[in-house]
Protein backbone atom coordinates (compact mmCIF):
# COMPACT_ATOMS: atom_id res chain seq x y z
CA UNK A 1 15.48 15.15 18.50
CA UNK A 2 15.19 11.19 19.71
CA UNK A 3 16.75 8.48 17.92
CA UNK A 4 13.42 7.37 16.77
CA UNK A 5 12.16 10.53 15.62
CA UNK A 6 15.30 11.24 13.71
CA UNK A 7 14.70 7.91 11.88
CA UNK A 8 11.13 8.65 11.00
CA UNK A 9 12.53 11.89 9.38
CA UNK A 10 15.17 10.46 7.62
CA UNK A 11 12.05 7.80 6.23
CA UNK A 12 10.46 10.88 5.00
CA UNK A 13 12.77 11.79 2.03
CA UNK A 14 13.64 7.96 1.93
CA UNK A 15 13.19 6.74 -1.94
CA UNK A 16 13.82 2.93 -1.89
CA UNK A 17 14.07 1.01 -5.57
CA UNK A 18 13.33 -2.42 -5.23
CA UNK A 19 13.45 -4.88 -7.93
CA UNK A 20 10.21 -6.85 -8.47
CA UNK A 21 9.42 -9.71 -10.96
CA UNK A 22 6.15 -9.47 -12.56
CA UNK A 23 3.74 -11.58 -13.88
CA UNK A 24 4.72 -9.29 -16.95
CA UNK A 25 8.11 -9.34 -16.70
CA UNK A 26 11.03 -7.38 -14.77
CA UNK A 27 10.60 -4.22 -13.79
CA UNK A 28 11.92 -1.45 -11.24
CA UNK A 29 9.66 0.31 -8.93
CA UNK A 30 10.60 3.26 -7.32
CA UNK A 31 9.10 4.05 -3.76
CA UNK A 32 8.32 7.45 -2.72
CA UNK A 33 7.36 6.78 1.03
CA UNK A 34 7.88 4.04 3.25
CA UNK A 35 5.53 1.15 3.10
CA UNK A 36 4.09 0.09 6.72
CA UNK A 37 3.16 -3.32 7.09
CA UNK A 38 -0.90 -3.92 7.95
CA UNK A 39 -1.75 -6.23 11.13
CA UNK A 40 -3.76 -6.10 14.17
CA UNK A 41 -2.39 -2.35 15.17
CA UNK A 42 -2.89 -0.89 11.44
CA UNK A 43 -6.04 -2.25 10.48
CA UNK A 44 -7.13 -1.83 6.72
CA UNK A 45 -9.93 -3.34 4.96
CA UNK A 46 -9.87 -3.68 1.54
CA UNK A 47 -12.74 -3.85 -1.17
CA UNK A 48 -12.11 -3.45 -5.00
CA UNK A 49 -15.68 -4.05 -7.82
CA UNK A 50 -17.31 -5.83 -4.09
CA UNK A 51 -14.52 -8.51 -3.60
CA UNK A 52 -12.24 -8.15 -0.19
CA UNK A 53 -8.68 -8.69 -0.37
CA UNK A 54 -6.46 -9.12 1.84
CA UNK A 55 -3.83 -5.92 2.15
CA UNK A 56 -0.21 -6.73 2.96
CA UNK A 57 0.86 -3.00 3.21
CA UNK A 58 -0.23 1.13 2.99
CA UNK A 59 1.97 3.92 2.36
CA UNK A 60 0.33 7.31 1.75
CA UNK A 61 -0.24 6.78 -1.70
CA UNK A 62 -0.89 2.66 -2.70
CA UNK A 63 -0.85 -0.25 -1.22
CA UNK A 64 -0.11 -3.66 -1.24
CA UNK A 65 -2.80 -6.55 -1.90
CA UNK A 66 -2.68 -10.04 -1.79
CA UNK A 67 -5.05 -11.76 -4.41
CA UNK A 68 -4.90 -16.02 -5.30
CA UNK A 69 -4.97 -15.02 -8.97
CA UNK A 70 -2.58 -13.09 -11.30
CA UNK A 71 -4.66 -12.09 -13.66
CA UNK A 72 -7.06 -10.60 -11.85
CA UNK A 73 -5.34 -7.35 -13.03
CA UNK A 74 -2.45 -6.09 -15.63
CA UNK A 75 0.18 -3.34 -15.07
CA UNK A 76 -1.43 0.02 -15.97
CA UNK A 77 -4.95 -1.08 -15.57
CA UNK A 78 -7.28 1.58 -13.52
CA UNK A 79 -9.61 0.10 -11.03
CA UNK A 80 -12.52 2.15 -10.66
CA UNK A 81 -14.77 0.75 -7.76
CA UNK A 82 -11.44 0.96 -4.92
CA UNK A 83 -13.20 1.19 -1.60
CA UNK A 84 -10.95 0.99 1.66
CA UNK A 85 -11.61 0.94 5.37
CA UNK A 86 -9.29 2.65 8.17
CA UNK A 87 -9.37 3.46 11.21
CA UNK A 88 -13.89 3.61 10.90
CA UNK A 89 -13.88 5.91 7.92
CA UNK A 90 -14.59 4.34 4.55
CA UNK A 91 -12.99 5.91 1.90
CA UNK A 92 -13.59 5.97 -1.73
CA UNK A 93 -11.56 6.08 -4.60
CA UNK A 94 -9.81 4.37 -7.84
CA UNK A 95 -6.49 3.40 -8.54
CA UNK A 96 -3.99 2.26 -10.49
CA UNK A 97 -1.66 -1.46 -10.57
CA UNK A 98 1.53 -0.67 -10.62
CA UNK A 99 2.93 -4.35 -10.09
CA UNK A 100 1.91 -7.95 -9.97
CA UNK A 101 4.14 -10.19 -8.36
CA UNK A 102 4.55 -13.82 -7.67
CA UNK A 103 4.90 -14.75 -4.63
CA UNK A 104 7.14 -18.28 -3.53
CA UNK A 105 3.89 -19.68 -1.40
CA UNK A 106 1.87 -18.99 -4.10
CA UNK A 107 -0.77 -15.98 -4.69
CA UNK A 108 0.33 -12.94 -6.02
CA UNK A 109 1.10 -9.29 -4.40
CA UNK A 110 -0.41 -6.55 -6.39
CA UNK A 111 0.92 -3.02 -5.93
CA UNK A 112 -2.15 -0.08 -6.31
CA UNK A 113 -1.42 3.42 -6.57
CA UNK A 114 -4.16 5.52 -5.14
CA UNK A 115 -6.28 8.23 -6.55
CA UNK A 116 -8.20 9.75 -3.58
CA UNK A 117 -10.02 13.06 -3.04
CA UNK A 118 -8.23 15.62 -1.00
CA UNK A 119 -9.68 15.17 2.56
CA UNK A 120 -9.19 11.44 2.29
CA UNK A 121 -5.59 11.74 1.09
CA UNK A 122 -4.83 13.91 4.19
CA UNK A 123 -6.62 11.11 6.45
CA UNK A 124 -4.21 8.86 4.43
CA UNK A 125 -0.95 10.73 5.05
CA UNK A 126 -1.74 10.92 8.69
CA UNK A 127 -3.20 7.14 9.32
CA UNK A 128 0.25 6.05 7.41
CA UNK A 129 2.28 8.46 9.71
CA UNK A 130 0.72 7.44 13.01
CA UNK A 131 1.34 3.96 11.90
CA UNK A 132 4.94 4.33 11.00
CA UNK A 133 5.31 5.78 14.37
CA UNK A 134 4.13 2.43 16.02
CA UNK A 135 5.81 0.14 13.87
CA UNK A 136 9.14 2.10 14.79
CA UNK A 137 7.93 2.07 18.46
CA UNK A 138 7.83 -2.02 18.38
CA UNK A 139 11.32 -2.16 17.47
């Protein structure tokens, strides 16, 4: 087994707390699965009720927005109409915020946990793993 693939294993049962200040408050959110950033090489568009956003990062089950407003959403709130684009295939589902935090150049990161339909959560699991794999591969 290669260095790199014996890090991307290791990622696998990796469960990272982080401590995030919300527009709410302090909370802890525990991660599951490693967040890969989005750029150029992982491209995801991001639609929620019609309105783009811009997303920061995708794991294989959330993701990261950016948004100008904080109150566009609260902690707990489902969002119904959660449409993303990867890799050409639209996918279609709702989700759930998780976090809202402020960030220091102002804007606000939102953190959605997905509810997807089975073939798209497998399309998920392996557009996040292919794109771990190239993030690691940059390093």
């Amino acid at each position: 087994m290669t260095k790199q693939e014996s890090l991307l294993e290791s990622l696998k049962d990796l469960e990272e707390t982080l401590e995030l200040t919300s527009a709410l408050g302090s909370e802890t959110v525990v991660r599951k699965t490693f967040r890969v950033p989005v750029n150029d090489q992982t491209p995801v568009e991001l639609t929620i009720a019609g309105v783009p956003y811009r997303v920061a990062n995708i794991s294989e089950g959330g993701l990261g927005f950016l948004a100008d407003s904080g109150d566009l959403a609260a902690v707990g709130q489902r969002m119904l109409s959660v449409n993303l684009r990867c890799k050409g295939r639209d996918i279609q589902g709702k989700g759930t915020v998780r976090h809202v935090t402020p960030l220091e150049d102002g804007g606000f990161l939102y953190g959605l946990s997905l509810d997807l339909e089975e073939d798209d959560l497998a399309f998920m699991v392996d557009f996040v793993h292919k794109a771990r794999e190239r993030f690691f591969a940059q390093g």
